[in-house]
Protein backbone atom coordinates (compact mmCIF):
# COMPACT_ATOMS: atom_id res chain seq x y z
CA UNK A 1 12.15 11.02 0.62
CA UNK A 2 8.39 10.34 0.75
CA UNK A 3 9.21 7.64 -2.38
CA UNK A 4 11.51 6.08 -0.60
CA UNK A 5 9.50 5.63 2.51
CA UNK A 6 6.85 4.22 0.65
CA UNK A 7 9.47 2.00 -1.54
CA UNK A 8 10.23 0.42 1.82
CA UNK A 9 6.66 0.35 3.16
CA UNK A 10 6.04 -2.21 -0.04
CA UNK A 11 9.33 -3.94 0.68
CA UNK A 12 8.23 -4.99 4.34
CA UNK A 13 4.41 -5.22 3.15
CA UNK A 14 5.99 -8.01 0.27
CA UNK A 15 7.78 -9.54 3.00
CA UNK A 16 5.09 -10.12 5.11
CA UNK A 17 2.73 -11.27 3.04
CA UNK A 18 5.09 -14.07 1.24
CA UNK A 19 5.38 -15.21 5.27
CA UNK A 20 1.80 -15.34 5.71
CA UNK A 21 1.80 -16.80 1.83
CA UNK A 22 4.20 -19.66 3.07
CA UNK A 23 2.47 -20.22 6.36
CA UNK A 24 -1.34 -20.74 4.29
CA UNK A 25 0.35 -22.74 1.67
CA UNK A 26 1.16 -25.38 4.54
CA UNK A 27 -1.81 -25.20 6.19
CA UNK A 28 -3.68 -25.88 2.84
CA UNK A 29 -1.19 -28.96 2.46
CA UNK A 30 -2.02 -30.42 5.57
CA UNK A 31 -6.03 -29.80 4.50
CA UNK A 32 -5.42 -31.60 1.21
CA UNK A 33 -3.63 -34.51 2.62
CA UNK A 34 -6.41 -34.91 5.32
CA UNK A 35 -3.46 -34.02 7.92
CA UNK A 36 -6.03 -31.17 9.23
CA UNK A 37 -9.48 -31.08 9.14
CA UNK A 38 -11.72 -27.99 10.44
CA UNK A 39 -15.28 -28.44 12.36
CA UNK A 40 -18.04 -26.06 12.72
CA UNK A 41 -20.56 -26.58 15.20
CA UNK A 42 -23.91 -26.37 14.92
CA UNK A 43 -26.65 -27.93 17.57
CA UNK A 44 -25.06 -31.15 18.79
CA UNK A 45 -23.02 -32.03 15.59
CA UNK A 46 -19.86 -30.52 14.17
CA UNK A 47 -19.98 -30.31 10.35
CA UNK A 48 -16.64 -30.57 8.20
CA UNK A 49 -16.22 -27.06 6.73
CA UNK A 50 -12.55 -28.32 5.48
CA UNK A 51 -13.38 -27.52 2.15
CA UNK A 52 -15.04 -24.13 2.07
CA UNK A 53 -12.04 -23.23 4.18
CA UNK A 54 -9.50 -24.78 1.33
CA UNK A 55 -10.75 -23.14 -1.15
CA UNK A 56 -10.70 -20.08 0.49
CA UNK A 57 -7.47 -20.63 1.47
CA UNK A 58 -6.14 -21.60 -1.77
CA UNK A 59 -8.15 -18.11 -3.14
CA UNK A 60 -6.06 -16.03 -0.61
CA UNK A 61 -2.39 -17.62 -2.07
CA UNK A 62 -4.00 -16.82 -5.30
CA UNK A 63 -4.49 -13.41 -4.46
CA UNK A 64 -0.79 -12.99 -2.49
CA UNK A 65 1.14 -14.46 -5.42
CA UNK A 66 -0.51 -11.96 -7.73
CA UNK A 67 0.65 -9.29 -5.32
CA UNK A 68 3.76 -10.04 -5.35
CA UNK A 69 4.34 -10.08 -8.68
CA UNK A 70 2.98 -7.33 -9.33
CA UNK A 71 5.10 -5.52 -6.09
CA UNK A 72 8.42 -7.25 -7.28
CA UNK A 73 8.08 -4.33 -10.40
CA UNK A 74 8.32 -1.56 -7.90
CA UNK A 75 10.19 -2.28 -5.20
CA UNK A 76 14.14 -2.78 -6.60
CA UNK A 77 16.79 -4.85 -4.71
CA UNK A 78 18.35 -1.16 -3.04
CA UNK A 79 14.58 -0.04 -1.99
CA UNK A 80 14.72 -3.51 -0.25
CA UNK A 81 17.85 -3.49 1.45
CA UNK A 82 17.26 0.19 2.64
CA UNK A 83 14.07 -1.23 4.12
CA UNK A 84 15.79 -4.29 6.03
CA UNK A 85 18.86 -1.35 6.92
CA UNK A 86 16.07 1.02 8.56
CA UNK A 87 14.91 -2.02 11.07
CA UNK A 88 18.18 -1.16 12.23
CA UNK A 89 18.06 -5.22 11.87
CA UNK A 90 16.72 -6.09 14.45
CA UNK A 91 12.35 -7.22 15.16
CA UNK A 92 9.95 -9.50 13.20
CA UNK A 93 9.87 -6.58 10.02
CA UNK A 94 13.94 -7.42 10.24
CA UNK A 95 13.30 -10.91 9.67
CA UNK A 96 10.48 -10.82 7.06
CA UNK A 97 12.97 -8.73 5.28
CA UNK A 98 16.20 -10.46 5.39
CA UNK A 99 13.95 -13.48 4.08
CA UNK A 100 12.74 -11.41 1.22
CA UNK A 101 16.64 -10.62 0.58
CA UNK A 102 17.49 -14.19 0.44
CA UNK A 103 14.53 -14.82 -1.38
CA UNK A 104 15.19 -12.38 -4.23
CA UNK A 105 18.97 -13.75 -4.29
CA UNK A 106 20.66 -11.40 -2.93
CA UNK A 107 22.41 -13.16 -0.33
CA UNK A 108 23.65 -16.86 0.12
């Protein structure tokens, strides 16, 4: 029981990182195309800090794409499923789920 528990504990944690994964890679998008640009104050004049903060950025996608590779090993398609079935589908987790689900193929 405690391997399943934490089977679905990596299921939600690989579902909400490839949100927060999809949600950096278009805010690094909008920084490359000069859609965004980010200002840090100092005294009376803002300096652009656009690309310390892109290359950060891009750092941190590194770093979640890694994970979920590696995660994708050790979490199976029924360890995910029993993971969206114990949101009793409903709530944010429900919804990072059921997009990991589609991601992985499992549904149309």
């Amino acid at each position: 029981m405690a391997d399943n528990h934490a089977l679905r504990m990596l299921a939600l944690s690989m579902a909400q990182i490839r949100q927060r994964m999809r949600d950096d890679l278009g805010i690094a998008a909008m920084i490359d195309n000069g859609g965004l640009s980010l200002k840090v104050k100092k005294g009376l004049f803002g300096n652009d800090a656009s690309a310390d903060f892109a290359k950060d950025l891009h750092q941190r996608i590194l770093e979640a794409q890694e994970f979920l590779e590696r995660a994708a090993f050790a979490v199976t398609d029924q360890a995910l499923v029993d993971a969206y079935e114990s949101t009793n589908r409903t709530g944010a987790d429900a919804d990072a789920l059921w997009k990991e689900i589609r991601h992985r193929g499992l549904i149309d």
